[in-house]
Protein backbone atom coordinates (compact mmCIF):
# COMPACT_ATOMS: atom_id res chain seq x y z
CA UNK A 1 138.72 -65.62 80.08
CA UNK A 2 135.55 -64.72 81.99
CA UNK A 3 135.47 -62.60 85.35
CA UNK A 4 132.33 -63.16 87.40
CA UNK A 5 132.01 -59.87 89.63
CA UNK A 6 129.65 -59.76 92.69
CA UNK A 7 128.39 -56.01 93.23
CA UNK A 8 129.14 -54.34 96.69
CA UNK A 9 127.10 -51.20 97.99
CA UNK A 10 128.43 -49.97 101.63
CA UNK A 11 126.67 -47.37 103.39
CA UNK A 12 127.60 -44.96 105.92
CA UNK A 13 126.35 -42.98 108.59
CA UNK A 14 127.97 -39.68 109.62
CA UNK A 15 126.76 -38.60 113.23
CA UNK A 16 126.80 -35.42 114.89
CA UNK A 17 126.06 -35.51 118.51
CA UNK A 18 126.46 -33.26 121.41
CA UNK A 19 129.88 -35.60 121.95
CA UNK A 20 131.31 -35.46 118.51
CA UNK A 21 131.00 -36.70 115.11
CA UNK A 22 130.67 -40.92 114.66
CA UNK A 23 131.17 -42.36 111.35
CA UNK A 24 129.47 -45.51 111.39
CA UNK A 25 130.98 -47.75 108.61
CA UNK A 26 128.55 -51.08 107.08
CA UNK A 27 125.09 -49.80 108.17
CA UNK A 28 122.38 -51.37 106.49
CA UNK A 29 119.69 -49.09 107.52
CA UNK A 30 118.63 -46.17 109.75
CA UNK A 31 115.32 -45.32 110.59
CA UNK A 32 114.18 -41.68 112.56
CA UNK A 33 111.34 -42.42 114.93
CA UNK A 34 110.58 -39.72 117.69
CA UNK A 35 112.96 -40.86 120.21
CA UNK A 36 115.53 -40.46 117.90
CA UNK A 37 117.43 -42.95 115.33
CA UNK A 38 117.58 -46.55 115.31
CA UNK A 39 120.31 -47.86 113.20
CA UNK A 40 120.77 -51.39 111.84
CA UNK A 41 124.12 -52.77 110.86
CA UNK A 42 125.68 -55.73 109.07
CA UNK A 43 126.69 -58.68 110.85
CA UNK A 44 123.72 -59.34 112.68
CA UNK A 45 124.49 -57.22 116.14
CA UNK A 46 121.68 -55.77 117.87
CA UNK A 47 120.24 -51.92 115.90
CA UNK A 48 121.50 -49.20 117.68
CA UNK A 49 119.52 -46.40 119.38
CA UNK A 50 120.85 -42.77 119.04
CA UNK A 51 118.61 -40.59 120.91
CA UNK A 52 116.98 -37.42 119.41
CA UNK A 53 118.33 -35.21 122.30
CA UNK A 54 121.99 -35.99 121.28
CA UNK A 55 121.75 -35.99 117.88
CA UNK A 56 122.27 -32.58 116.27
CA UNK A 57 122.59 -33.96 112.41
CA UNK A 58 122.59 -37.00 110.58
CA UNK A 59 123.88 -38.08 106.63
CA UNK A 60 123.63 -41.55 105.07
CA UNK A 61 126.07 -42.32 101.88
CA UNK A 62 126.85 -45.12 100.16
CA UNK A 63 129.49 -46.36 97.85
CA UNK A 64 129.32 -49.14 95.25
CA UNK A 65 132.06 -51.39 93.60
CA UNK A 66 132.73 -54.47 91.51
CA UNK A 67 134.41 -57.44 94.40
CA UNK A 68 136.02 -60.48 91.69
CA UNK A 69 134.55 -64.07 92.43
CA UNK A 70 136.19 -65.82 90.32
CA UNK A 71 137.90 -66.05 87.45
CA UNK A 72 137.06 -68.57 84.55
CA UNK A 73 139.23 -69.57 81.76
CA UNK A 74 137.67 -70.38 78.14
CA UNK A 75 138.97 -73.40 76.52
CA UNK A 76 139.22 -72.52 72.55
């Protein structure tokens, strides 16, 4: 038997802004530029700007895992 695995890496961004904390789930990238940040996300919707004078702290993490594909059985 052979299991082809595909690799998975999800990143997160933690917020902390004058209004709360946001957890943003499946961000691809973040990028701080002087107005603030301006986050990217998966899925192809439109980066997100979270401006400097809101933002009081930021953290990125990621997590990685093993997704299954497909399995394969071996004839003998």
């Amino acid at each position: 038997m052979r299991v082809h695995l595909k690799r998975r890496i999800e990143r997160t961004l933690t917020l902390w802004t004058e209004y709360g904390v946001e957890r943003m789930e499946r961000s691809v990238d973040f990028e701080e530029v002087d107005a603030g940040l301006i986050v990217r996300r998966r899925g192809g919707n439109s980066a997100l700007s979270i401006p400097r004078g809101s933002l009081i702290r930021y953290e990125a993490s990621s997590s990685e895992s093993n997704e299954i594909v497909a399995i394969e059985s071996l004839a003998d």
